[in-house]
PDB file of N, CA and C in Angstrom:
ATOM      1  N   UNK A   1      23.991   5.346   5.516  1.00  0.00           N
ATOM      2  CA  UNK A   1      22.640   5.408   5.002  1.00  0.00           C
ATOM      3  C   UNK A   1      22.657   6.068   3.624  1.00  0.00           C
ATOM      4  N   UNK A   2      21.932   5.522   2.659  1.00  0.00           N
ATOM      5  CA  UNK A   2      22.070   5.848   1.159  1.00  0.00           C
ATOM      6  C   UNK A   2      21.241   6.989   1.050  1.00  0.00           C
ATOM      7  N   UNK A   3      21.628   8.001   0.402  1.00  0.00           N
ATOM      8  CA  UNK A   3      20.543   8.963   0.426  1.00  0.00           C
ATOM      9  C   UNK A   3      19.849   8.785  -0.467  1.00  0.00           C
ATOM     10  N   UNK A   4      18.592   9.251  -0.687  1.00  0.00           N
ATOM     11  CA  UNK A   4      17.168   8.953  -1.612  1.00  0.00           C
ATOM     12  C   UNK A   4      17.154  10.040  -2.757  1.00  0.00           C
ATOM     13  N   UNK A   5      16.861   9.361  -3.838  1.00  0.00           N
ATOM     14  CA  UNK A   5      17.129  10.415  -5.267  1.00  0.00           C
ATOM     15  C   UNK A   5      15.493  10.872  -5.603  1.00  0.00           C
ATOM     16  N   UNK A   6      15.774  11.404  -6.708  1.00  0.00           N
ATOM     17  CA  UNK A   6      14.121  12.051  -7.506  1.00  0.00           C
ATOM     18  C   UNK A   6      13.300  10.545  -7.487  1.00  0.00           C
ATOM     19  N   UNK A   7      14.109   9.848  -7.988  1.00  0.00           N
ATOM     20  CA  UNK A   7      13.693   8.337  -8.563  1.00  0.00           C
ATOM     21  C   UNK A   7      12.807   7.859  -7.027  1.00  0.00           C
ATOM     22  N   UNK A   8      13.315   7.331  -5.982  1.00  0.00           N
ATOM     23  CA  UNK A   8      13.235   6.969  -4.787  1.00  0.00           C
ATOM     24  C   UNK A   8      12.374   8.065  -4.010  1.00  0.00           C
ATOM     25  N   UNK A   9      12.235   9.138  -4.219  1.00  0.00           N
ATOM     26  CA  UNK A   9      10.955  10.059  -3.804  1.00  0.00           C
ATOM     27  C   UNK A   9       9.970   9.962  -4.596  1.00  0.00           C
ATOM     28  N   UNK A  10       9.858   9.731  -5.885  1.00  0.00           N
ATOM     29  CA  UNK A  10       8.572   9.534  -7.177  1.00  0.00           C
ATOM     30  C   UNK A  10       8.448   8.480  -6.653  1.00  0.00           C
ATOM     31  N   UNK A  11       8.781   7.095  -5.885  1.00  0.00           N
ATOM     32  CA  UNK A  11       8.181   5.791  -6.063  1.00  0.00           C
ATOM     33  C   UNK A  11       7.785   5.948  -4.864  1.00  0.00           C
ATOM     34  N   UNK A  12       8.156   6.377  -3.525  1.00  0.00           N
ATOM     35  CA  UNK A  12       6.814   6.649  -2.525  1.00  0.00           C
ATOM     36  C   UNK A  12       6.070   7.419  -2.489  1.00  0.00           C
ATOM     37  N   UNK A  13       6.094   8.911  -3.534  1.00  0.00           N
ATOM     38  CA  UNK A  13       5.097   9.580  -4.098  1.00  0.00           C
ATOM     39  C   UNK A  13       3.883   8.291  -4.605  1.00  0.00           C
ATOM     40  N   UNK A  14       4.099   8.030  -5.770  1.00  0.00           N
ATOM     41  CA  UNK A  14       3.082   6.855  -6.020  1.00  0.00           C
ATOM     42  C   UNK A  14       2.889   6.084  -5.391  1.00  0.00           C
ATOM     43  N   UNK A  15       3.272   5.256  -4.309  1.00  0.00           N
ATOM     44  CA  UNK A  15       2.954   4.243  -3.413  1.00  0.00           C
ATOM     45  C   UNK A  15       2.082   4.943  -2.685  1.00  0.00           C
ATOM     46  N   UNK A  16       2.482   6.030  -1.924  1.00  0.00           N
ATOM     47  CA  UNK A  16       1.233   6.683  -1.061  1.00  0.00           C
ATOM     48  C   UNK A  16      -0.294   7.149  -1.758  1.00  0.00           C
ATOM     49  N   UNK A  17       0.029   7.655  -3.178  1.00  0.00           N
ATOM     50  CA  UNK A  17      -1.054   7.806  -4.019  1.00  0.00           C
ATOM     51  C   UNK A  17      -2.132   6.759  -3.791  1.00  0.00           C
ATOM     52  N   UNK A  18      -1.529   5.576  -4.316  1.00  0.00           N
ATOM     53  CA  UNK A  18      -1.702   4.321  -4.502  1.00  0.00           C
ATOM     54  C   UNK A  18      -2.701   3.721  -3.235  1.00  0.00           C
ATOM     55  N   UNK A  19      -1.662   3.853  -2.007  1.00  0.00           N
ATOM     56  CA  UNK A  19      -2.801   3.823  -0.633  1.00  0.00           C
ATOM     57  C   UNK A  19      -3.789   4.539  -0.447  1.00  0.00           C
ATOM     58  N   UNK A  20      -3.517   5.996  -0.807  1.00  0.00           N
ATOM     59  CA  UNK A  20      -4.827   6.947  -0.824  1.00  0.00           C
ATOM     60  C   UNK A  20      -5.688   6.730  -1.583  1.00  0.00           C
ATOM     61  N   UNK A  21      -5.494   6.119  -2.393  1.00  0.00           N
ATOM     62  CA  UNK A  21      -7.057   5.629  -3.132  1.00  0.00           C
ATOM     63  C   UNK A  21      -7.627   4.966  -2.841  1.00  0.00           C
ATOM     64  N   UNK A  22      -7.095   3.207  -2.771  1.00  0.00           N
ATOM     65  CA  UNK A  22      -7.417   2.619  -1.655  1.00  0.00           C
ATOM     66  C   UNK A  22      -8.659   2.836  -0.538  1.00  0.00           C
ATOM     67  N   UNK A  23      -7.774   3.248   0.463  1.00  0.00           N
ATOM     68  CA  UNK A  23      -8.443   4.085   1.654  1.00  0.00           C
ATOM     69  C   UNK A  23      -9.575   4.705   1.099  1.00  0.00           C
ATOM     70  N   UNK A  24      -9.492   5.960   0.415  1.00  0.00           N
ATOM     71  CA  UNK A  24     -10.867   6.578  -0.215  1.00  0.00           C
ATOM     72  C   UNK A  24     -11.705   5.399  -0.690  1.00  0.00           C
ATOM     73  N   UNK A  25     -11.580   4.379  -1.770  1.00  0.00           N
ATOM     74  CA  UNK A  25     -12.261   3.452  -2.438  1.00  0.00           C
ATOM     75  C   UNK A  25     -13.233   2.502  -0.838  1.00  0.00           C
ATOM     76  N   UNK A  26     -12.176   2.212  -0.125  1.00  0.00           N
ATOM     77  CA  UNK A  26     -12.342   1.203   0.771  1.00  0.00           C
ATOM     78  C   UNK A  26     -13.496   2.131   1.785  1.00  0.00           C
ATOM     79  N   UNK A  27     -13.648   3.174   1.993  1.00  0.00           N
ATOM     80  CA  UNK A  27     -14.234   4.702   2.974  1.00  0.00           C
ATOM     81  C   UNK A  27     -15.281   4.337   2.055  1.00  0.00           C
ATOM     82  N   UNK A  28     -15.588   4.958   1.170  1.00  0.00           N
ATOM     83  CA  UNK A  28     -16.943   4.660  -0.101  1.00  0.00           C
ATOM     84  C   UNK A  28     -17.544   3.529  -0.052  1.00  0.00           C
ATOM     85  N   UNK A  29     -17.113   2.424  -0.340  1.00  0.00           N
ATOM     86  CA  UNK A  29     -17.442   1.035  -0.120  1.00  0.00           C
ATOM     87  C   UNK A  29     -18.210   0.531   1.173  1.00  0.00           C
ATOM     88  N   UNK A  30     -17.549   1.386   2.359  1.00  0.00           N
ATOM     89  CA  UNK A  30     -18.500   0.943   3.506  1.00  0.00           C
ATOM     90  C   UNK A  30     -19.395   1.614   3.343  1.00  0.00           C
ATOM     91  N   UNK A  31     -19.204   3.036   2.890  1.00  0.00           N
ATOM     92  CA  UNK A  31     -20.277   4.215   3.374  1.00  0.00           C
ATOM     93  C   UNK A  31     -21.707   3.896   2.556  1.00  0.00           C
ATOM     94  N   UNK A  32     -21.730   3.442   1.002  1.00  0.00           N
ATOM     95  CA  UNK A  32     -22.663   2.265   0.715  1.00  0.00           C
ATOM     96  C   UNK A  32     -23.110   1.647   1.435  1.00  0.00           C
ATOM     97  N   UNK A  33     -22.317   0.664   2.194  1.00  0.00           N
ATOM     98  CA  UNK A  33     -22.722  -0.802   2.699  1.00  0.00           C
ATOM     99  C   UNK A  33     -23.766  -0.025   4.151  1.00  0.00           C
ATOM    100  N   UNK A  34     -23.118   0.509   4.871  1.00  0.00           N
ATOM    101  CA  UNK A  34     -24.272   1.444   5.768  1.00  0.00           C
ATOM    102  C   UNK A  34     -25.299   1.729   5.185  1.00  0.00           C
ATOM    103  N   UNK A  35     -25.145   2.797   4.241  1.00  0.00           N
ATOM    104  CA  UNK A  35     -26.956   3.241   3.532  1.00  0.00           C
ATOM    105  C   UNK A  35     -27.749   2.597   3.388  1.00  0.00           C
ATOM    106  N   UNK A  36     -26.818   1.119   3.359  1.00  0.00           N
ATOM    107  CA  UNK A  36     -27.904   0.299   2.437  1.00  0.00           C
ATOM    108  C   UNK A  36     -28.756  -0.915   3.754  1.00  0.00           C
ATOM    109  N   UNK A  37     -27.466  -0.826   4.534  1.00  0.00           N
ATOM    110  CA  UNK A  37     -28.065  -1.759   5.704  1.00  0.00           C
ATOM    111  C   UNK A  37     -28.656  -0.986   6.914  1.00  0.00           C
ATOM    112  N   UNK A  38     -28.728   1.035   7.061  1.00  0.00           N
ATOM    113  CA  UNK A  38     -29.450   1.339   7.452  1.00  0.00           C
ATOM    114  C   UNK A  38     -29.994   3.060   6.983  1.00  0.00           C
ATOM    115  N   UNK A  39     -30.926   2.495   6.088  1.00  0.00           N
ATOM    116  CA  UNK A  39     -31.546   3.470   5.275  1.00  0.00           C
ATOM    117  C   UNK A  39     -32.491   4.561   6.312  1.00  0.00           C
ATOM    118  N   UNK A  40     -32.849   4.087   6.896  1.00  0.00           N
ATOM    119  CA  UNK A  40     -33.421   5.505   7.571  1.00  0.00           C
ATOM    120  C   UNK A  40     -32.252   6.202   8.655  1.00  0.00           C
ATOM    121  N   UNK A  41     -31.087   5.904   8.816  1.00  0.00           N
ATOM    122  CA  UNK A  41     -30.015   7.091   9.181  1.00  0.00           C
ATOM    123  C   UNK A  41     -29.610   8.139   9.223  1.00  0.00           C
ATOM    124  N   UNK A  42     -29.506   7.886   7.715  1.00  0.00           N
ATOM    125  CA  UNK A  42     -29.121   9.539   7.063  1.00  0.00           C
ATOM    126  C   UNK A  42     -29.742   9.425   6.185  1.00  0.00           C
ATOM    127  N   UNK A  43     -31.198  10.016   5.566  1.00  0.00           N
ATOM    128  CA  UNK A  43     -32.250   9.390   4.756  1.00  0.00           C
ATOM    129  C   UNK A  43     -31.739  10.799   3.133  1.00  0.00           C
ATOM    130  N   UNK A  44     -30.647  11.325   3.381  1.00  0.00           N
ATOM    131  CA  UNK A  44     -30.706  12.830   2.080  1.00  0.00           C
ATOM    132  C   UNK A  44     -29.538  11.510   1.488  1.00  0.00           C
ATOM    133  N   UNK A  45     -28.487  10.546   1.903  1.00  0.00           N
ATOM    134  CA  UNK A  45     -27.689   9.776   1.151  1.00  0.00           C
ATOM    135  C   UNK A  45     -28.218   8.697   0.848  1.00  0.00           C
ATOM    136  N   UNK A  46     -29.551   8.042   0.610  1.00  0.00           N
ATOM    137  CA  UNK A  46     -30.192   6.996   0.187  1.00  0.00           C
ATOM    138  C   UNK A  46     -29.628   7.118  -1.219  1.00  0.00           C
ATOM    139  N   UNK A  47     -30.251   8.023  -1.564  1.00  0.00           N
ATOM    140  CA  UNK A  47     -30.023   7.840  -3.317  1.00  0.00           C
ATOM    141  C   UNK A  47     -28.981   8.233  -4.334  1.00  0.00           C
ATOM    142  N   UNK A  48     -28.035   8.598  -3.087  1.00  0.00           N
ATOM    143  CA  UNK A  48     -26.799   9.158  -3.727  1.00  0.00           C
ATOM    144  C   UNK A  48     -25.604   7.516  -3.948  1.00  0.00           C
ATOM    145  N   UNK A  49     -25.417   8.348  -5.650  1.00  0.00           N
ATOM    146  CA  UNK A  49     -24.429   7.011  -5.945  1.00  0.00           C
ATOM    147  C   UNK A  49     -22.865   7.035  -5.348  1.00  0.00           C
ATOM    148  N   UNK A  50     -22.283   6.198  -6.080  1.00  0.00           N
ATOM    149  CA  UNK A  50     -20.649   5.833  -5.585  1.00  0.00           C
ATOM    150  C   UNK A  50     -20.022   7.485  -5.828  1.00  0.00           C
ATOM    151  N   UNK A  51     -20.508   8.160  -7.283  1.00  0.00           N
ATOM    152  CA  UNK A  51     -19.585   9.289  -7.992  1.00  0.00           C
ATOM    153  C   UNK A  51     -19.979  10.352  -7.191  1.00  0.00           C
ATOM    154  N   UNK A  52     -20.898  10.317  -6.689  1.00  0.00           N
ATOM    155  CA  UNK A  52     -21.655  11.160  -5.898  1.00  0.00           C
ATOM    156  C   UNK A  52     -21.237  11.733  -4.343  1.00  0.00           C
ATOM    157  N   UNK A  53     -21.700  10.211  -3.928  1.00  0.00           N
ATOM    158  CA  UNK A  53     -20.647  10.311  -2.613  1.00  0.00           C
ATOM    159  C   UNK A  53     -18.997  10.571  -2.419  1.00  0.00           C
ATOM    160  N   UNK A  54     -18.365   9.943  -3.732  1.00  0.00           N
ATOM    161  CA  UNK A  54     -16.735  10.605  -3.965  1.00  0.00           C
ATOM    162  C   UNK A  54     -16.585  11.997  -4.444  1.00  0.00           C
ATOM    163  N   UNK A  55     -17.639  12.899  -4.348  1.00  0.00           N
ATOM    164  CA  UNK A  55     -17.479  14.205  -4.869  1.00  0.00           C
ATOM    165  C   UNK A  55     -17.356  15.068  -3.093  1.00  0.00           C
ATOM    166  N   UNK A  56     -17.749  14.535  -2.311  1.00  0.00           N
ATOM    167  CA  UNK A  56     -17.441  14.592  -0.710  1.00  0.00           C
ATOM    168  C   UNK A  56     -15.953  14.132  -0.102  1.00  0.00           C
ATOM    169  N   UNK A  57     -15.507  15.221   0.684  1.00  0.00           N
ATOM    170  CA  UNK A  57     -13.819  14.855   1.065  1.00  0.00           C
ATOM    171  C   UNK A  57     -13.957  13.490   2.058  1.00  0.00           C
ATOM    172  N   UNK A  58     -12.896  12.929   1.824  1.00  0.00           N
ATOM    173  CA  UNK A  58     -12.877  11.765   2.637  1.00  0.00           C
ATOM    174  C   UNK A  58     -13.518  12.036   4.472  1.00  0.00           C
ATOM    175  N   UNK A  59     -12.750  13.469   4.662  1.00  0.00           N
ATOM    176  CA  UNK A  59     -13.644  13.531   5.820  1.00  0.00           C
ATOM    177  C   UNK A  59     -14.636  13.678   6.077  1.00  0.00           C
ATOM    178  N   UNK A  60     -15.725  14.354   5.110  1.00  0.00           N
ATOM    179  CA  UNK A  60     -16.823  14.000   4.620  1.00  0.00           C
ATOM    180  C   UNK A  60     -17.727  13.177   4.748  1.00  0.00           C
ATOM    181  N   UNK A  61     -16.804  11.760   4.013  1.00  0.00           N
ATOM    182  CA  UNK A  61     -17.637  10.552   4.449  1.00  0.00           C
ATOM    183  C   UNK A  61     -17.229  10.175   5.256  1.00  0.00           C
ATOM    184  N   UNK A  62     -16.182   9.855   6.034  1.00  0.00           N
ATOM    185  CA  UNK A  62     -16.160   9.416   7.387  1.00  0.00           C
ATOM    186  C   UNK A  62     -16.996  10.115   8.300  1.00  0.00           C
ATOM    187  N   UNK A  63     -17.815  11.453   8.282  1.00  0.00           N
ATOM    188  CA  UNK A  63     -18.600  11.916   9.027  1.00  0.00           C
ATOM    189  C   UNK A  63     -19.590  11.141   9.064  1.00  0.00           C
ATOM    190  N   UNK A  64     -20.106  10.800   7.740  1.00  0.00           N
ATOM    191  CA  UNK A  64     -21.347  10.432   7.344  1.00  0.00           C
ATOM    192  C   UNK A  64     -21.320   8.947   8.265  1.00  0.00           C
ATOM    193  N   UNK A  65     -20.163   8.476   7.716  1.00  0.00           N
ATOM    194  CA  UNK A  65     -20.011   6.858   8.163  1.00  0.00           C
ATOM    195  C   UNK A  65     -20.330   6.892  10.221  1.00  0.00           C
ATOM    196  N   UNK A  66     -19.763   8.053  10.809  1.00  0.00           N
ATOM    197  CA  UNK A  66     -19.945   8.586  12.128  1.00  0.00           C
ATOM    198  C   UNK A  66     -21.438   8.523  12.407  1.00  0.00           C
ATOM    199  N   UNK A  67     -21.736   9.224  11.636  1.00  0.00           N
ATOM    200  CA  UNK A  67     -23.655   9.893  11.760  1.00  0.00           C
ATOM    201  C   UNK A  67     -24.378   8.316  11.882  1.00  0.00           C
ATOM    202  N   UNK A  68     -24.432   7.940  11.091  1.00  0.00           N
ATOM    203  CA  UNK A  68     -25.018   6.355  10.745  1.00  0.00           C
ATOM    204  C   UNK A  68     -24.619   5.118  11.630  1.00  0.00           C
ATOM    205  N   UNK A  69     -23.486   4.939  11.904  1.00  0.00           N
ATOM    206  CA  UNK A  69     -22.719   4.278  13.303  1.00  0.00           C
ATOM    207  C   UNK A  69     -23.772   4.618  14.237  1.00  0.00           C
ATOM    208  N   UNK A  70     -23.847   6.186  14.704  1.00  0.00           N
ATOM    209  CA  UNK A  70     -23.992   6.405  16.050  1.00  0.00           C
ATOM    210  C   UNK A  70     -25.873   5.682  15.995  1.00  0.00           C
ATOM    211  N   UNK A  71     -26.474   6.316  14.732  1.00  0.00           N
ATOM    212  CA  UNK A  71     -27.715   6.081  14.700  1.00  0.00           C
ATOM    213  C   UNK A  71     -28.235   4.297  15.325  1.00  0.00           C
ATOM    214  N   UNK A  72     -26.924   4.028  14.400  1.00  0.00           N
ATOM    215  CA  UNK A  72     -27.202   2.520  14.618  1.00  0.00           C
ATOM    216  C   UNK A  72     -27.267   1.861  16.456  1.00  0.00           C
ATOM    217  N   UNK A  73     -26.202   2.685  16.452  1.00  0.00           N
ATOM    218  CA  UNK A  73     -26.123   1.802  17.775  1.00  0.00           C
ATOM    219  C   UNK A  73     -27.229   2.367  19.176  1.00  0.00           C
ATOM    220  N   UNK A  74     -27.930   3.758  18.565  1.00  0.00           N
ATOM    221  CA  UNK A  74     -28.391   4.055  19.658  1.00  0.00           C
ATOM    222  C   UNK A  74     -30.254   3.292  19.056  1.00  0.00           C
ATOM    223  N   UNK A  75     -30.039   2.632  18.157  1.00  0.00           N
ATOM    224  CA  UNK A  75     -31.319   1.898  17.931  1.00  0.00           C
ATOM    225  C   UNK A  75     -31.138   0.372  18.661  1.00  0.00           C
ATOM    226  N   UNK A  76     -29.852   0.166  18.320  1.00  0.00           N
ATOM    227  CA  UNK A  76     -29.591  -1.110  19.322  1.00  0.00           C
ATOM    228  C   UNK A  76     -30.161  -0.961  20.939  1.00  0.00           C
ATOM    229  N   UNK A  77     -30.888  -2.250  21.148  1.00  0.00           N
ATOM    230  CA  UNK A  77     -31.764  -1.612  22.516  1.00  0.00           C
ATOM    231  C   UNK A  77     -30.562  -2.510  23.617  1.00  0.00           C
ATOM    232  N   UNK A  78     -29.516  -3.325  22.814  1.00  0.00           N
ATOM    233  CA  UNK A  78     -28.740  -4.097  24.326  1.00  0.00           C
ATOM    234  C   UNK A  78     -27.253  -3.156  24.043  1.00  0.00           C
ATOM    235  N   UNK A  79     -26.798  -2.808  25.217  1.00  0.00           N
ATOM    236  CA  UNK A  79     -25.412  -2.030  24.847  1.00  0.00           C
ATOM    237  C   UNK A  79     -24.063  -3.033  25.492  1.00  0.00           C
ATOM    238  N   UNK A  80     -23.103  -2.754  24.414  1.00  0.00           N
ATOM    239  CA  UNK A  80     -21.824  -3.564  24.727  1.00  0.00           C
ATOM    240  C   UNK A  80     -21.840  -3.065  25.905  1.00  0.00           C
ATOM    241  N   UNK A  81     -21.106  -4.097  26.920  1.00  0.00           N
ATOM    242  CA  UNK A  81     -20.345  -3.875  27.918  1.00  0.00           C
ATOM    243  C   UNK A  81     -19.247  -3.543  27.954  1.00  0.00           C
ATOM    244  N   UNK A  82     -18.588  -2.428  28.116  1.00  0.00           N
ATOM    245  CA  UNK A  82     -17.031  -2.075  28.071  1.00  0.00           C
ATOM    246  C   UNK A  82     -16.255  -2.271  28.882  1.00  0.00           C
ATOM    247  N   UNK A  83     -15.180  -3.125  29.122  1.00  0.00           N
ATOM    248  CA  UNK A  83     -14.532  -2.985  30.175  1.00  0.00           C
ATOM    249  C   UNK A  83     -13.655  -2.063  30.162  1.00  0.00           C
ATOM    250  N   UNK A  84     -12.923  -1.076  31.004  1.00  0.00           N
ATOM    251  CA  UNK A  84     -12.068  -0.490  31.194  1.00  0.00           C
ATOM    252  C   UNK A  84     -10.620  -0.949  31.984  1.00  0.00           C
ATOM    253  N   UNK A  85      -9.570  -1.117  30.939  1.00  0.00           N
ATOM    254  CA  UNK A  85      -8.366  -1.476  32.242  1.00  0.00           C
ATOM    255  C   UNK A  85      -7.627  -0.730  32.693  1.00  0.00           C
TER     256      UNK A  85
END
């Protein structure tokens, strides 16, 4: 097995960078697409923009994205059926 140099640690340094933005970008992108498809959820992030909401840690918005999910589904009046195996 070849061992891994500075070179070969800097290029999955940046590759993971690379995904982490991503991920953050892609986290933001929904967390929009919620506000917008259910605005009375979380009614204090209506008017907050993209730079806005990225000033919040990713776990942050995945809370938010949590909060708004749950809202949603407990407005849904038919509930999935789950099976358990």
């Amino acid at each position: 097995m070849k061992r891994l140099t500075s070179k070969d640690y800097l290029k999955k340094h940046e590759d993971l960078l690379d995904r982490w933005s991503a991920l953050e970008a892609n986290v933001t992108k929904r967390l929009i697409e919620l506000i917008k498809i259910y605005p009375d959820a979380y009614a204090p992030l209506i008017n907050y923009t993209s730079k806005e909401l990225e000033s919040y840690s990713i776990l942050g918005r995945l809370k938010f994205m949590e909060i708004i999910e749950q809202w949603a589904e407990e407005q849904h009046p038919h509930k999935q059926l789950k099976i358990n195996f």
